[in-house]
Protein backbone atom coordinates (compact mmCIF):
# COMPACT_ATOMS: atom_id res chain seq x y z
CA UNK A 1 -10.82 -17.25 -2.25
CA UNK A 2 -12.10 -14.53 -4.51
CA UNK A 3 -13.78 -14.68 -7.39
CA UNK A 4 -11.52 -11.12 -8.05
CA UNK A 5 -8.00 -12.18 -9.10
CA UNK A 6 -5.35 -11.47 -11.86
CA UNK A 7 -5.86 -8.65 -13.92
CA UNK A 8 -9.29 -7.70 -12.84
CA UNK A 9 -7.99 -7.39 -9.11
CA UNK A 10 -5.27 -5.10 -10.51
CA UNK A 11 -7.82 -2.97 -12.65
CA UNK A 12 -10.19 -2.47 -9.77
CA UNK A 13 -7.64 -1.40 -7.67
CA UNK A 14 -5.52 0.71 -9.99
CA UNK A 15 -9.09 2.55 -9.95
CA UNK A 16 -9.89 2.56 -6.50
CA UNK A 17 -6.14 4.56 -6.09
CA UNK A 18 -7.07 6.74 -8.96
CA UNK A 19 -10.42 7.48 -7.77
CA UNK A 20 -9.25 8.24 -4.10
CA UNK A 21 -6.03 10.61 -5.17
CA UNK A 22 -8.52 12.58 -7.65
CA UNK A 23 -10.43 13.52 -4.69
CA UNK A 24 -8.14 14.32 -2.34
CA UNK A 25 -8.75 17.70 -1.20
CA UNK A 26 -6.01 20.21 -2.10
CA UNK A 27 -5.52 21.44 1.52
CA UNK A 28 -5.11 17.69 3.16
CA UNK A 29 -2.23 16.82 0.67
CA UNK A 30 -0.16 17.66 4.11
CA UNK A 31 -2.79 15.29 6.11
CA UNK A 32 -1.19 12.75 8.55
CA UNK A 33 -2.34 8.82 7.77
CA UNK A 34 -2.60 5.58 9.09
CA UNK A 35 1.26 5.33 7.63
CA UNK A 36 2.36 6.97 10.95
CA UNK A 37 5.52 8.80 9.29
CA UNK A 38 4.01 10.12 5.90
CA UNK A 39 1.32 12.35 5.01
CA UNK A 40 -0.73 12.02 1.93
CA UNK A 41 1.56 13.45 -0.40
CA UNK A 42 3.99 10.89 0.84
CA UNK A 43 1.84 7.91 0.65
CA UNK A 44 1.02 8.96 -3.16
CA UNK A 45 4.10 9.35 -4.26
CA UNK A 46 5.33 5.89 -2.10
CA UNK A 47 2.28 4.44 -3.95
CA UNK A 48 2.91 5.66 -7.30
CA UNK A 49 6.79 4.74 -6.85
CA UNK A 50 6.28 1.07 -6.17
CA UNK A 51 3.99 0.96 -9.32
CA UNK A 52 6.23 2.24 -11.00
CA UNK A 53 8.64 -0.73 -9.86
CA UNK A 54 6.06 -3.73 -10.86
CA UNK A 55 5.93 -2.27 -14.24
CA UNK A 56 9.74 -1.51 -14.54
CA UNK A 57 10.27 -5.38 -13.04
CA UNK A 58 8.30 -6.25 -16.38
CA UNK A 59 9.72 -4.38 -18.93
CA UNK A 60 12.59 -2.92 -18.15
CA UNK A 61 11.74 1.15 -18.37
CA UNK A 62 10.43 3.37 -16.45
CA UNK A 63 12.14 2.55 -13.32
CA UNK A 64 11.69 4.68 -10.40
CA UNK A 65 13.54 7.73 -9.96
CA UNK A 66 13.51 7.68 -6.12
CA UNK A 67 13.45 5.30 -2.97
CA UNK A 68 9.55 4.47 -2.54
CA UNK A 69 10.68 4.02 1.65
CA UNK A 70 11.57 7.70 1.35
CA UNK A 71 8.62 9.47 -0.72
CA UNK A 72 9.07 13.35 -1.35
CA UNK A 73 6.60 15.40 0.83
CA UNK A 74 6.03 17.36 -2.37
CA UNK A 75 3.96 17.07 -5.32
CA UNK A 76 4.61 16.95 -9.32
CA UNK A 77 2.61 20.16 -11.08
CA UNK A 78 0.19 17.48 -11.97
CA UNK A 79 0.23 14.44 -10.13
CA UNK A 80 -2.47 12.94 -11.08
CA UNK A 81 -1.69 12.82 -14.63
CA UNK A 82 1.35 11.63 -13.30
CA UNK A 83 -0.25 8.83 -11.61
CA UNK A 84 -2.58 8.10 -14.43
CA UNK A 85 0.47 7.20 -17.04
CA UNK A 86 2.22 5.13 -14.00
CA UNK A 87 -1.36 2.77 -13.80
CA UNK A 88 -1.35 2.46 -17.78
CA UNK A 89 2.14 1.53 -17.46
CA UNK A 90 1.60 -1.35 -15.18
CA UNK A 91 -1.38 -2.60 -16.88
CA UNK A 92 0.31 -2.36 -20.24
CA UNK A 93 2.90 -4.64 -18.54
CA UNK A 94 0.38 -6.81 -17.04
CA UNK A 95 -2.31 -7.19 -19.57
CA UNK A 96 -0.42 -9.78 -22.20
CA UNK A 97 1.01 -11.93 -19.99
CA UNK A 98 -0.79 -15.38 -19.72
CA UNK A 99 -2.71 -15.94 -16.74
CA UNK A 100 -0.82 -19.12 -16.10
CA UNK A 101 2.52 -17.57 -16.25
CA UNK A 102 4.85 -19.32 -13.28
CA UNK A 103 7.47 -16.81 -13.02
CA UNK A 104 6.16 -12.51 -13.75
CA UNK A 105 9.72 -10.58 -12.34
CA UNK A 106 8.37 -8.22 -9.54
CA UNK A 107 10.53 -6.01 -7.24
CA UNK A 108 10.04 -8.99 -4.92
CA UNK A 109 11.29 -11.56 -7.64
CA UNK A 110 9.93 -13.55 -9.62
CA UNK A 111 6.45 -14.49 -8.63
CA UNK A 112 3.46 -16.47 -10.39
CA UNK A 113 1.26 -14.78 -12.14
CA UNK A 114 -2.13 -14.55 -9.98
CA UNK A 115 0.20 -13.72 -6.82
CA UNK A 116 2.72 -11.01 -8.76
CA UNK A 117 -0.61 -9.11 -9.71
CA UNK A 118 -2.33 -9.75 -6.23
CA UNK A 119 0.70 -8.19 -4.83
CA UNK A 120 0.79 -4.91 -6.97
CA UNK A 121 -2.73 -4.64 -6.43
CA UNK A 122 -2.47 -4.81 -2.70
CA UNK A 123 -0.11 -1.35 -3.00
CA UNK A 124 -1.95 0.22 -4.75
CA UNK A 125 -5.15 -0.73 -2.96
CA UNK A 126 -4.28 -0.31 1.08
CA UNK A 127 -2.35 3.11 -0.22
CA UNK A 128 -5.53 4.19 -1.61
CA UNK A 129 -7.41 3.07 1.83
CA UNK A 130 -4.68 5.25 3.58
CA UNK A 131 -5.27 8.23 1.71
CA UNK A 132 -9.17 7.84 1.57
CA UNK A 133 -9.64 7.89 5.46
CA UNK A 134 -7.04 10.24 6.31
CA UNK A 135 -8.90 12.62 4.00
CA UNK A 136 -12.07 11.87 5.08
CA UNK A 137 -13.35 10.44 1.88
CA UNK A 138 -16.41 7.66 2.19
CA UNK A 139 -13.96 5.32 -0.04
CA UNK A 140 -14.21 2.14 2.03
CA UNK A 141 -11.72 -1.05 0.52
CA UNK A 142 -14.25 -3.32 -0.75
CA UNK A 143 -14.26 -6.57 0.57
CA UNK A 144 -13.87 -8.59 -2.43
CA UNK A 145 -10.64 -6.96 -3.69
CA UNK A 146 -9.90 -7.64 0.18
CA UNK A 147 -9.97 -11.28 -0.51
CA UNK A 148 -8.51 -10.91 -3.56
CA UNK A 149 -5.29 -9.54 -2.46
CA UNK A 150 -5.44 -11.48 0.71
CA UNK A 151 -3.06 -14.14 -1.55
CA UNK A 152 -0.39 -11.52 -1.84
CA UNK A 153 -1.13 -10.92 2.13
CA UNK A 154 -0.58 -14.14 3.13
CA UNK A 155 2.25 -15.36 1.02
CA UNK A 156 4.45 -12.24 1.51
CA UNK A 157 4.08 -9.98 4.14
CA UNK A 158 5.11 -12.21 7.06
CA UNK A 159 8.82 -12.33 4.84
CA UNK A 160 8.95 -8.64 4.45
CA UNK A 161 7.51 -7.68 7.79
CA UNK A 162 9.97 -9.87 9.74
CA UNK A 163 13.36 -8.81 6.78
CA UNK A 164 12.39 -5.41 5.91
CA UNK A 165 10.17 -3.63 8.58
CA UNK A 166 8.05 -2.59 5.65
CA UNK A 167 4.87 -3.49 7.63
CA UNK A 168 3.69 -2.36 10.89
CA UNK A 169 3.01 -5.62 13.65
CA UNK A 170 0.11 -7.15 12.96
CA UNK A 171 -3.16 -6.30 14.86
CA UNK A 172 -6.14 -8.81 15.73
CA UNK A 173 -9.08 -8.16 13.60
CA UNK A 174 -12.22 -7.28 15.91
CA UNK A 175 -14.70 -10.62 15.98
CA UNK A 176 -16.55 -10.70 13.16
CA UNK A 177 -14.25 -8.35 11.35
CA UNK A 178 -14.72 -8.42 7.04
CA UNK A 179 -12.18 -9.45 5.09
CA UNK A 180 -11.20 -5.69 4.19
CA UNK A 181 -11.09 -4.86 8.13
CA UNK A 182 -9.08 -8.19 8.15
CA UNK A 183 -6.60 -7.46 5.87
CA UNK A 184 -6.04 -4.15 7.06
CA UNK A 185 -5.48 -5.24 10.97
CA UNK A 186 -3.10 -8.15 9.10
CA UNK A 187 -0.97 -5.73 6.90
CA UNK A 188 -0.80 -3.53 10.78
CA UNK A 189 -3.74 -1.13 10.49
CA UNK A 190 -6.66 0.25 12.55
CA UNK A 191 -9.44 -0.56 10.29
CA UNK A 192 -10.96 1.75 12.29
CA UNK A 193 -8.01 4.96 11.93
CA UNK A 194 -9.36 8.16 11.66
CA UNK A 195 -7.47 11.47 11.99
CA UNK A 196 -6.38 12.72 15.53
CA UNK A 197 -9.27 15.35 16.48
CA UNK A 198 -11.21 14.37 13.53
């Protein structure tokens, strides 16, 4: 289990998705990823969308104003500001409620606390893995919010894989794989994806 959980799993990787999109070279916005049908912009705005739904779950505004499964290939004038207010949003949400709270309303329902945050931070986290290698950004997921969200992993994805389609098939991790190339191969990734011709 990690030692990164709660609210400073959803800090770290609120930042690691803010980090990533601030980089993101203007001409690969239309970049394919490791999310087979979406490019970057796609994956941002998907990412930023579902964010937008943990915090809404929470308080009640904000919700979001389009289907996350069907992300605009487009871009606000300034996304990242855009982005920005969506993180605060969500950790605004987050941030008072107890760490023992049994039952935080998500767009999954309700969940408790430690796995509610673990979830939101594994969105925002693997979408900010997505964008960072299909842009060619040396932005690696860190292993320790890996094992962090690896609760969310576990306790969820198998339900929304199997009901929703929302996750590719699961892969098997390479011997010896981290937990970050773990997680990845679990949620249906190449830990290893890089751009066609790249």
């Amino acid at each position: 289990m990690s030692n990164v959980e709660g609210m400073e799993l959803l800090t770290r990787a609120h930042s690691y998705l803010r980090e990533v999109a601030a980089a993101v070279p203007e001409q690969a916005w239309g970049a394919p990823t490791p999310c087979s049908e979406w490019t970057v912009r796609q994956v941002l705005n998907h990412a930023r969308l579902d964010q937008q739904a943990y915090g809404a779950a929470i308080t009640g505004a904000g919700q979001p104003d389009s289907d996350p499964f069907h992300p605009a290939d487009a871009l606000d004038t300034d996304a990242q500001a855009v982005l920005d207010k969506v993180l605060r949003d969500v950790a605004d949400a987050y941030a008072p409620l107890p760490a023992g709270t049994e039952q935080v309303p998500t767009p999954l329902g309700p969940l408790p606390y430690a796995l509610a945050a673990a979830a939101a931070a594994m969105d925002a986290a693997v979408h900010a893995w997505d964008m960072a290698v299909a842009t060619g950004q040396d932005a690696p997921l860190e292993d320790d919010i890996a094992e962090g969200i690896r609760l969310a992993a576990d306790g969820l994805v198998d339900h929304l894989r199997d009901s929703f389609g929302v996750f590719a098939p699961a892969r098997e991790a390479a011997e010896g794989a981290g937990p970050a190339e773990s997680l990845l191969a679990f949620l249906g990734r190449d830990p290893h994806w890089t751009p066609v011709g790249s």
